[in-house]
C-alpha atoms as a PDB file:
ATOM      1  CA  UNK A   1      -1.583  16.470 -21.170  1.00  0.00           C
ATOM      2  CA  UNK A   2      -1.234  16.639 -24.998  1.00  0.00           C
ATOM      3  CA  UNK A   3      -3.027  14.353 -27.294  1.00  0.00           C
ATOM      4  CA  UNK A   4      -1.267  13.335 -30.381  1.00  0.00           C
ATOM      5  CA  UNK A   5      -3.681  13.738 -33.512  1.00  0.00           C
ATOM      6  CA  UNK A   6      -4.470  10.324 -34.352  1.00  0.00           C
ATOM      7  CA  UNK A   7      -6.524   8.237 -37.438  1.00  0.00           C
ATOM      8  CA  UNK A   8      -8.288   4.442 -37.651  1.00  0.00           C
ATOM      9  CA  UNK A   9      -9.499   2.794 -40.277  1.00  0.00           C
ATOM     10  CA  UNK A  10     -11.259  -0.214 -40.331  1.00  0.00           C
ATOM     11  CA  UNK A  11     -12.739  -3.250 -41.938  1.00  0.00           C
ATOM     12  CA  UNK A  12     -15.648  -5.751 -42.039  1.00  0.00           C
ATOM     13  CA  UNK A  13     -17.047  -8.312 -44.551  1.00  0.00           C
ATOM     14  CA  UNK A  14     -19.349 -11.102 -43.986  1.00  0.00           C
ATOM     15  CA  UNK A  15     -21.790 -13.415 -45.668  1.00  0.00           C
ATOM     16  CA  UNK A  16     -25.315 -13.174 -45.575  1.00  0.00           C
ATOM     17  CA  UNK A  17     -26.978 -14.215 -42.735  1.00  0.00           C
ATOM     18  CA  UNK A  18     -29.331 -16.860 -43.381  1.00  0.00           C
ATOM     19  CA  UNK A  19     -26.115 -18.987 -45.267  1.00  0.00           C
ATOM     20  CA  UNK A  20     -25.988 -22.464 -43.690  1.00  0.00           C
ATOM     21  CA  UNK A  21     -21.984 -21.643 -43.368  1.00  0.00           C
ATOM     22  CA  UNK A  22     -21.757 -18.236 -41.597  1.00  0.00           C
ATOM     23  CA  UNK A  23     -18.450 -16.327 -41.795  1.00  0.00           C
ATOM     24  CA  UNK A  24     -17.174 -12.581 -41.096  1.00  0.00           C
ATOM     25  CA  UNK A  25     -13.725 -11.206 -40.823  1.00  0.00           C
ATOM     26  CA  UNK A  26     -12.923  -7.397 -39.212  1.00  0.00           C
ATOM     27  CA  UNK A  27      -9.640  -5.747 -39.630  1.00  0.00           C
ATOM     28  CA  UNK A  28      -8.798  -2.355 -36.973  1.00  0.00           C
ATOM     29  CA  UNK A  29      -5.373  -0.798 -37.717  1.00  0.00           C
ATOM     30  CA  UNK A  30      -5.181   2.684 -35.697  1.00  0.00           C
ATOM     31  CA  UNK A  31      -2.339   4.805 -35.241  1.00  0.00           C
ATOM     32  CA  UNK A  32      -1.079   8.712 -34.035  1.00  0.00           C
ATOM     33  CA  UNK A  33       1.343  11.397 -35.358  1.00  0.00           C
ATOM     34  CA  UNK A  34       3.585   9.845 -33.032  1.00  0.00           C
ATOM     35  CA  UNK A  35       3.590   6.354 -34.453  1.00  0.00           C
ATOM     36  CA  UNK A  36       2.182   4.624 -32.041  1.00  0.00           C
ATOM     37  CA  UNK A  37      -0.630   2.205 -34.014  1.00  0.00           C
ATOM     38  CA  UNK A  38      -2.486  -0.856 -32.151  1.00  0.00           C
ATOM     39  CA  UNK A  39      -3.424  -3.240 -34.736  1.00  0.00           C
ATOM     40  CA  UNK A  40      -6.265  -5.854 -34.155  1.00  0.00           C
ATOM     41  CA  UNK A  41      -7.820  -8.956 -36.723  1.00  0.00           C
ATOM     42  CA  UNK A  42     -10.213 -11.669 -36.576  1.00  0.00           C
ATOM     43  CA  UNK A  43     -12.807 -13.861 -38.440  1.00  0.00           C
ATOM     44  CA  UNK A  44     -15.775 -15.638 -37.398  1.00  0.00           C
ATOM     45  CA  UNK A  45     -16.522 -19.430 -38.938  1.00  0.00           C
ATOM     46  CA  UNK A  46     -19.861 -20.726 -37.652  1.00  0.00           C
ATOM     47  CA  UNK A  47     -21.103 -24.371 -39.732  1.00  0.00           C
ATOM     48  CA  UNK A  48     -23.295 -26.879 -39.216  1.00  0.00           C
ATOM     49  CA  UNK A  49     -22.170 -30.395 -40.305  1.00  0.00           C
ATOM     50  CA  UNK A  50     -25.513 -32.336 -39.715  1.00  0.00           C
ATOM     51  CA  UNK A  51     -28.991 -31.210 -37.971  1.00  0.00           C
ATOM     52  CA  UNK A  52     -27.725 -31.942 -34.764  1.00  0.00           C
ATOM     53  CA  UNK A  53     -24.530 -30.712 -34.824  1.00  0.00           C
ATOM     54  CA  UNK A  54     -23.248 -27.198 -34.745  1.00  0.00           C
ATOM     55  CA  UNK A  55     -19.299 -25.535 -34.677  1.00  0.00           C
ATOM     56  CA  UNK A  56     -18.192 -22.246 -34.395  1.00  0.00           C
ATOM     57  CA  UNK A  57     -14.590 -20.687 -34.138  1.00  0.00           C
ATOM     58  CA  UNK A  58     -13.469 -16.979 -33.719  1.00  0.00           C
ATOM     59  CA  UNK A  59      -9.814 -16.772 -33.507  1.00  0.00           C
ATOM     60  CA  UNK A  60      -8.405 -13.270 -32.939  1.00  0.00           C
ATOM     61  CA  UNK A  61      -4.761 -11.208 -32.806  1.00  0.00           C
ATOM     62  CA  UNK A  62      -4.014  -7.539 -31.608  1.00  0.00           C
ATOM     63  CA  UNK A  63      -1.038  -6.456 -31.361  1.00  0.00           C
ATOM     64  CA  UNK A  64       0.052  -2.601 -29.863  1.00  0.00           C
ATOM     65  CA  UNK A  65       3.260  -0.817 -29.723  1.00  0.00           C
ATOM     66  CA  UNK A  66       4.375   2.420 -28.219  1.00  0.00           C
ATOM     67  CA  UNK A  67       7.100   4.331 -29.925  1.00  0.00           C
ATOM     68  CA  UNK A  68       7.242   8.127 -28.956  1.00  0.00           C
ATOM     69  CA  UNK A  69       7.928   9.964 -25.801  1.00  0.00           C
ATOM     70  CA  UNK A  70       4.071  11.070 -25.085  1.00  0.00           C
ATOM     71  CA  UNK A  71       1.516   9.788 -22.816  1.00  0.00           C
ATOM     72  CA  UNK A  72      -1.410   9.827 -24.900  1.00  0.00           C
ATOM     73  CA  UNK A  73      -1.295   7.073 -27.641  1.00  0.00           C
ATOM     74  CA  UNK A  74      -4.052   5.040 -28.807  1.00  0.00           C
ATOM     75  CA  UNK A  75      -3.455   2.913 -25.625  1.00  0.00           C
ATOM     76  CA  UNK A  76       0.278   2.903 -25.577  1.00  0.00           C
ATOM     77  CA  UNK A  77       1.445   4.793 -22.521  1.00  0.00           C
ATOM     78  CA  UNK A  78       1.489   2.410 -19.490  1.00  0.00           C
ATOM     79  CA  UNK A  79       1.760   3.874 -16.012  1.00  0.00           C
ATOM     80  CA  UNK A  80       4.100   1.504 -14.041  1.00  0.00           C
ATOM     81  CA  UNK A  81       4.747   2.894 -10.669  1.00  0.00           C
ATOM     82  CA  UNK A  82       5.574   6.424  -8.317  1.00  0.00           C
ATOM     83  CA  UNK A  83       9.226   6.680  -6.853  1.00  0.00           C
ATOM     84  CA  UNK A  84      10.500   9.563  -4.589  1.00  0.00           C
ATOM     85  CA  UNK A  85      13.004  11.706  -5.775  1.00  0.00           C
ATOM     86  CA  UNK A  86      11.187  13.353  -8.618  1.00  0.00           C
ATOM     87  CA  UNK A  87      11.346  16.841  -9.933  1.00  0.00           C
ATOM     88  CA  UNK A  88       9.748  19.940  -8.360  1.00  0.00           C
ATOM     89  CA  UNK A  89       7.414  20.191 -11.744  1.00  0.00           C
ATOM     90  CA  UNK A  90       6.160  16.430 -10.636  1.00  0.00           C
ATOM     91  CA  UNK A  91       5.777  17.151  -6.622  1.00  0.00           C
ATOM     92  CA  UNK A  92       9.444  15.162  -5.678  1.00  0.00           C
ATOM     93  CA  UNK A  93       7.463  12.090  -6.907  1.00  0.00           C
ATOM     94  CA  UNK A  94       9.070  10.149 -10.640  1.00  0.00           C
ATOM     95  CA  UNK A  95       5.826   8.929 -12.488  1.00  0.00           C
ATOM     96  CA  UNK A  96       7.360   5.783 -14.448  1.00  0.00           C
ATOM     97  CA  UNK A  97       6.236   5.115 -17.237  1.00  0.00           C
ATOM     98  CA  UNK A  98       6.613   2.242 -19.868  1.00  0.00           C
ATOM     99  CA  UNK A  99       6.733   1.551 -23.399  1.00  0.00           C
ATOM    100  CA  UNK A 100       4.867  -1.409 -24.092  1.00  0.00           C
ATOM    101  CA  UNK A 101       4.875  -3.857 -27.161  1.00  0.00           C
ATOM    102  CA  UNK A 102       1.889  -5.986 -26.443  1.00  0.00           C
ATOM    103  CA  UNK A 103       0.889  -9.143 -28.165  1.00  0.00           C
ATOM    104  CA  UNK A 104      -2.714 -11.428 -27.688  1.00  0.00           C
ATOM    105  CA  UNK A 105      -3.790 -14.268 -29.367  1.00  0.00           C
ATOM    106  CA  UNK A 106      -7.041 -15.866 -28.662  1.00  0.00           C
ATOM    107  CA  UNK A 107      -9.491 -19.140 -29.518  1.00  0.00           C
ATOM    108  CA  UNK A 108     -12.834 -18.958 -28.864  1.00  0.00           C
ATOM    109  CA  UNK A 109     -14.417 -22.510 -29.762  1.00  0.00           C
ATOM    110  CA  UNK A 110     -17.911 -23.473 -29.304  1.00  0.00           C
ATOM    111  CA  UNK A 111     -19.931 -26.681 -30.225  1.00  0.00           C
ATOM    112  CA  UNK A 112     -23.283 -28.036 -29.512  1.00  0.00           C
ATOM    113  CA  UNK A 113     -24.631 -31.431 -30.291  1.00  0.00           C
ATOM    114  CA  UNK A 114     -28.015 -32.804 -30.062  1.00  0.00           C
ATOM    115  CA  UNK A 115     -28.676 -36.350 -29.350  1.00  0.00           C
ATOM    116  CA  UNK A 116     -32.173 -36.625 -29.017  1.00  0.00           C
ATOM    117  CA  UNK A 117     -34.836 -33.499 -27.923  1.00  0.00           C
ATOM    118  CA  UNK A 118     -34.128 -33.878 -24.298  1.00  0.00           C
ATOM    119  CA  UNK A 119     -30.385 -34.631 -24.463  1.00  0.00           C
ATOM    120  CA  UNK A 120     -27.709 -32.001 -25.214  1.00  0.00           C
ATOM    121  CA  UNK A 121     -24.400 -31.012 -24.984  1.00  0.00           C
ATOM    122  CA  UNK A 122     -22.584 -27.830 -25.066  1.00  0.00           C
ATOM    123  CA  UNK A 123     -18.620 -27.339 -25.112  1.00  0.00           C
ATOM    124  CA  UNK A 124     -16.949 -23.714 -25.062  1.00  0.00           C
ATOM    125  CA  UNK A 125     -12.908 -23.652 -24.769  1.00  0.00           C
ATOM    126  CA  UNK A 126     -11.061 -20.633 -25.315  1.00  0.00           C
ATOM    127  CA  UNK A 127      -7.139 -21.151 -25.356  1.00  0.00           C
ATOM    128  CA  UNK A 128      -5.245 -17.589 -25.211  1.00  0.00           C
ATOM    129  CA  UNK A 129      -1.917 -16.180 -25.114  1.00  0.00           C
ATOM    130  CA  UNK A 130      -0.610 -12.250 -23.916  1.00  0.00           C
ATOM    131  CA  UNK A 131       2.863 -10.816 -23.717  1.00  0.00           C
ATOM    132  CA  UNK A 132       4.061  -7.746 -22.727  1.00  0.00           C
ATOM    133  CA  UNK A 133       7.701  -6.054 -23.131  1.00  0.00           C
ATOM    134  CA  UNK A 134       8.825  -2.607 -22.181  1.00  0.00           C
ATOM    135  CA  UNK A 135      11.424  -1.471 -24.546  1.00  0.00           C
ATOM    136  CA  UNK A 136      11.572   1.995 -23.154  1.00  0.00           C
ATOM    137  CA  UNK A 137      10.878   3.611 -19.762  1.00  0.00           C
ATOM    138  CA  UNK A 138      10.281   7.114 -18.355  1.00  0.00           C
ATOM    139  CA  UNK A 139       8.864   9.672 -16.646  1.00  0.00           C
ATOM    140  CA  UNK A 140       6.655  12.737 -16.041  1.00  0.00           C
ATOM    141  CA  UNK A 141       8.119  16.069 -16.980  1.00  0.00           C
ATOM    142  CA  UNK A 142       5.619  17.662 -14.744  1.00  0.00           C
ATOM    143  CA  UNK A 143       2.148  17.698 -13.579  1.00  0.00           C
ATOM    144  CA  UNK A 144       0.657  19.398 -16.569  1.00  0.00           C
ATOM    145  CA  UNK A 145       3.276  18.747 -19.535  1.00  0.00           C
ATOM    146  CA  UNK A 146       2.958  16.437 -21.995  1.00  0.00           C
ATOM    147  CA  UNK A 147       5.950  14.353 -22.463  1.00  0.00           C
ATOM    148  CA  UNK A 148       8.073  11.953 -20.826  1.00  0.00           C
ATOM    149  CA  UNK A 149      11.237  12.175 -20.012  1.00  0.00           C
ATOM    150  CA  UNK A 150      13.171   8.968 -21.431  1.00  0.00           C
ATOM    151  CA  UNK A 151      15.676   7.099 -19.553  1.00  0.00           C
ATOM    152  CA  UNK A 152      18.747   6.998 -21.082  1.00  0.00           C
ATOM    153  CA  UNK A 153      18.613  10.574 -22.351  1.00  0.00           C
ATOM    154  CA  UNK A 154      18.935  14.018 -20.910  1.00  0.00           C
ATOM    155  CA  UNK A 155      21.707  13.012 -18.938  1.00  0.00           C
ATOM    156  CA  UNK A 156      20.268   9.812 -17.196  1.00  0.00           C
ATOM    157  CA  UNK A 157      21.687   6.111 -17.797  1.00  0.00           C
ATOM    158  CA  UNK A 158      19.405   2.622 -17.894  1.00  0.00           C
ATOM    159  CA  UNK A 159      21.055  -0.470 -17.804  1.00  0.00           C
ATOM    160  CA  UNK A 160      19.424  -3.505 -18.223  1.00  0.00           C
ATOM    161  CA  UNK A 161      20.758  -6.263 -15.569  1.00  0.00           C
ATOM    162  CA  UNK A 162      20.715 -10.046 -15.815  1.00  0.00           C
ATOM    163  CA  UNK A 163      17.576 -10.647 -13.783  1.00  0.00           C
ATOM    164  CA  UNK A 164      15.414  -8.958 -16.326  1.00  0.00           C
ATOM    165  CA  UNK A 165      15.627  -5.654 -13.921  1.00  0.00           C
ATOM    166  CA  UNK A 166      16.679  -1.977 -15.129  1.00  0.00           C
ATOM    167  CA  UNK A 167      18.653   0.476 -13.442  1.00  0.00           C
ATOM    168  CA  UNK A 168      18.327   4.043 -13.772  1.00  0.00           C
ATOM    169  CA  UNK A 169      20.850   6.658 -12.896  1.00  0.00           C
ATOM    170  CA  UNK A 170      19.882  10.278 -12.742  1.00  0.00           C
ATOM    171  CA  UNK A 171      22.663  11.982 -11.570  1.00  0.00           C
ATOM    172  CA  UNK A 172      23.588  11.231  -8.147  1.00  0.00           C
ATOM    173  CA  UNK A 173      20.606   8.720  -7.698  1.00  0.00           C
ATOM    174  CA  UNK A 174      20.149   5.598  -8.902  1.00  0.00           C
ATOM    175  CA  UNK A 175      17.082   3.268  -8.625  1.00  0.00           C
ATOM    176  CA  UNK A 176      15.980  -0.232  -9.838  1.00  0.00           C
ATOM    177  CA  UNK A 177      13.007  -0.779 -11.837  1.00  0.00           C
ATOM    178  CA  UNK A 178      11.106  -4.582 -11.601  1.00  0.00           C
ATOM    179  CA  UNK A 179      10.544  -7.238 -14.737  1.00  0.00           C
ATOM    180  CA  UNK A 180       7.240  -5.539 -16.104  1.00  0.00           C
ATOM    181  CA  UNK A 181       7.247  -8.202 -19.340  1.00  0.00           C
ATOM    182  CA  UNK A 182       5.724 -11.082 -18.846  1.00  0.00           C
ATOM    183  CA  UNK A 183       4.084 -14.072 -21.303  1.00  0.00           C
ATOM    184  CA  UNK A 184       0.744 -15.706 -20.179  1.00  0.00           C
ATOM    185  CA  UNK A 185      -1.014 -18.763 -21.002  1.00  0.00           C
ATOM    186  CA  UNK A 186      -4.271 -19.414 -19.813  1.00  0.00           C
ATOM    187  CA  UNK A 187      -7.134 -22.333 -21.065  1.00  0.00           C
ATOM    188  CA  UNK A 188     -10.613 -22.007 -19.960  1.00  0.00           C
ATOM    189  CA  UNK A 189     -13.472 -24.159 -20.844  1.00  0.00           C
ATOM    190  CA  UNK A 190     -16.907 -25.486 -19.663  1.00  0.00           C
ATOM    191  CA  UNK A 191     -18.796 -28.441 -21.320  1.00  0.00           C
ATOM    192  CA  UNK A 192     -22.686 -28.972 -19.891  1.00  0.00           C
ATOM    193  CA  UNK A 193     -24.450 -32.104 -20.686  1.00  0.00           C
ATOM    194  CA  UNK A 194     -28.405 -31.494 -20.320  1.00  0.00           C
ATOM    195  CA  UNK A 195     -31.080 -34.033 -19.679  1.00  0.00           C
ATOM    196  CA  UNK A 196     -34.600 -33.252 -19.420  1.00  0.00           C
ATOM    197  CA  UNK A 197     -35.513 -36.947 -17.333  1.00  0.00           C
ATOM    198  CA  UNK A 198     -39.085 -35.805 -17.330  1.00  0.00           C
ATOM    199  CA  UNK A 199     -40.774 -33.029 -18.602  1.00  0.00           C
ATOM    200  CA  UNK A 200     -39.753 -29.236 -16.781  1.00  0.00           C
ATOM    201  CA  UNK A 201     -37.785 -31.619 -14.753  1.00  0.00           C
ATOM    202  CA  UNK A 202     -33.269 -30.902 -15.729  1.00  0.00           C
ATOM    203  CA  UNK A 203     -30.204 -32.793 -14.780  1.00  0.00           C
ATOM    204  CA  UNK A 204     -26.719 -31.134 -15.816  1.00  0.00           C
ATOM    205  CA  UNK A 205     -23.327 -32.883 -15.673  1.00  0.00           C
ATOM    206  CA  UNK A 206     -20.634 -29.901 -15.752  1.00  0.00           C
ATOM    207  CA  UNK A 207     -16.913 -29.799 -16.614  1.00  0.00           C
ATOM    208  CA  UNK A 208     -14.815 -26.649 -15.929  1.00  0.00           C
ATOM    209  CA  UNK A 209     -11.506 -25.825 -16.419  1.00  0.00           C
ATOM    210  CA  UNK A 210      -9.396 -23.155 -15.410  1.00  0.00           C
ATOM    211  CA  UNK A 211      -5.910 -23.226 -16.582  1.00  0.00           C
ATOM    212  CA  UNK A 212      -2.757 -20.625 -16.461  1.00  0.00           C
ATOM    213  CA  UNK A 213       0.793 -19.564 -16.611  1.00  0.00           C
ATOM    214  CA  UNK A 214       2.835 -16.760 -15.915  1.00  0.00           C
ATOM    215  CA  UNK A 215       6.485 -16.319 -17.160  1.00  0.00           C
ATOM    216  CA  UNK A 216       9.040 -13.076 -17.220  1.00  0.00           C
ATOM    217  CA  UNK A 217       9.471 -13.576 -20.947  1.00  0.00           C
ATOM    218  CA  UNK A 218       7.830 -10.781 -22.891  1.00  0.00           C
ATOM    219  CA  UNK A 219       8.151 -12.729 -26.160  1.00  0.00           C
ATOM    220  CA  UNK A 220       5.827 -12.455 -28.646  1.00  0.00           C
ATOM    221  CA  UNK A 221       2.556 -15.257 -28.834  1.00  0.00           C
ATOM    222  CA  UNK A 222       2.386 -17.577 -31.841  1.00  0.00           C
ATOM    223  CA  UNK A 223       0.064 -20.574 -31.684  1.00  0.00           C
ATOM    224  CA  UNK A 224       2.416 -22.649 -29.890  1.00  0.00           C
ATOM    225  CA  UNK A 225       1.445 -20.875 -26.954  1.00  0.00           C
ATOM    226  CA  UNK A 226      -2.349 -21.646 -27.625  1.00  0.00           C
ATOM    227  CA  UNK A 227      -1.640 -24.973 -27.500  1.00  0.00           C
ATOM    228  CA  UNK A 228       0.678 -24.890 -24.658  1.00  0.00           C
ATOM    229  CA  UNK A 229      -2.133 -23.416 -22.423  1.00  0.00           C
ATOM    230  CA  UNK A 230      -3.553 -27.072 -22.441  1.00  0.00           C
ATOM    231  CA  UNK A 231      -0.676 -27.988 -20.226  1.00  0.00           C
ATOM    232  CA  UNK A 232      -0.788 -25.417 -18.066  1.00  0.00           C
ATOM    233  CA  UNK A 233      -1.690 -25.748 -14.431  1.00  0.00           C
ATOM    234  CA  UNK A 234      -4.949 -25.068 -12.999  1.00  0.00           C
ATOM    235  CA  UNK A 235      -8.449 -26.722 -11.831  1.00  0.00           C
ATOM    236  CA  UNK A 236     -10.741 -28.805 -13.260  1.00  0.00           C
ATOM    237  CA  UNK A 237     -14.560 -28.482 -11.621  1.00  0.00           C
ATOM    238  CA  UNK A 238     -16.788 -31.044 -11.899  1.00  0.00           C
ATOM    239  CA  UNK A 239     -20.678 -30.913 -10.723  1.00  0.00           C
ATOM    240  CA  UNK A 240     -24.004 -32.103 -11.312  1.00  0.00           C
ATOM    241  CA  UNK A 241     -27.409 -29.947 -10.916  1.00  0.00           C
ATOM    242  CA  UNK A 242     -30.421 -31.105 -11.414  1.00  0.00           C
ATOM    243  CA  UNK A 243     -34.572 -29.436 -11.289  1.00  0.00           C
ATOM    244  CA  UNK A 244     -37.426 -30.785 -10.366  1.00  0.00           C
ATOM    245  CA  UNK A 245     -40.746 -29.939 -12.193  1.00  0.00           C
ATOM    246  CA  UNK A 246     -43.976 -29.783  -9.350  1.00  0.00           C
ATOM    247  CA  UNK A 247     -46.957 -30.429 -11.283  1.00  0.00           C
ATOM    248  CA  UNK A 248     -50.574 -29.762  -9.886  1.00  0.00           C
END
């Protein structure tokens, strides 16, 4: 299959390391002759309010959208699902194909406190958001070309229905394609508290959740979702561990 000749550029700055306040930021942009691109950003902030106290945060956003009839992208050709009724070039099989616009949007937050030598405690929580929307769809034109065949050209028809569904017709046949989009929220976090009761010897109290959500949507993330990940369903895990220390 043909690869589209592509370019990246990217970006990094930071401070130096030994700063009591550590930051970095990266920037990725890349993109094809095609103009397909995938586009990705973040920073770092790491600082330390008091000895005992440390706080980090690494928020990050990519985005990715496909916008040519090609397989090859820089990560923009989704493969969806095989049909019958395909072309002789394809083996009577229709490779479908989507056209994604993809958003993510993620949290990472970490902070560690100190109470005394032998108490701790360590938090990490990572709130995210995805969505993913398909505005075009399509298929093979054979087992060793390189483009797709878009619906709703070369003499076939899509419709999109209420449910969130498509409907192809390619001449005398018609099929139905599912609701590929789809917006999720998940929340996951674990906070340890660590007591060494005796020398060698541990006991950890652990919290763990596991939060998500799954809607048909396909809309694009914004912090609102982060946040909304906190509500989501899921489980919370609680246990306690602890070590013993055999001395001689």
């Amino acid at each position: 299959m043909g690869v589209p000749r592509g370019w990246s550029v990217s970006w990094d700055l930071q401070n130096r390391a030994g700063a009591e306040t550590q930051w970095s930021g990266f920037l990725n942009y890349e993109s094809n002759e095609l103009g397909d691109y995938t586009s990705r950003y973040g920073v770092t902030l790491s600082v330390r309010p008091a000895t005992s106290l440390q706080l980090s945060a690494e928020p990050q956003y990519r985005n990715g959208k496909g916008t040519r009839a090609t397989i090859r992208g820089p990560i923009n050709r989704q493969y969806l699902t095989s049909l019958p009724g395909g072309s002789v070039a394809s083996y009577g099989r229709r490779y479908v194909f989507g056209f994604p616009d993809r958003t993510e949007l993620a949290l990472p937050l970490r902070a560690s406190y100190t109470f005394k030598p032998d108490l701790t405690l360590d938090v990490y929580a990572e709130p995210f958001a995805s969505s993913g929307r398909y505005e075009r769809f399509g298929e093979l034109l054979g087992s060793r070309l390189p483009g797709l065949r878009v619906y709703g050209t070369d003499g076939t028809r899509i419709t999109r229905l209420p449910d969130g569904r498509s409907a192809v017709t390619d001449g005398d046949q018609e099929f139905v394609l599912p609701n590929y989009e789809f917006n999720i929220r998940s929340f996951r976090s674990n906070v340890v508290l660590r007591w060494e009761w005796r020398p060698g010897s541990f006991l950890y109290a652990v919290w763990q959740q596991n939060r998500d959500s799954r809607v048909p949507e396909g809309q694009h993330v914004g912090l609102s979702d982060l946040f909304g990940s906190l509500s989501a369903s899921g489980d919370n895990i609680f246990a306690i561990k602890t070590s013993f220390w055999f001395s001689r």
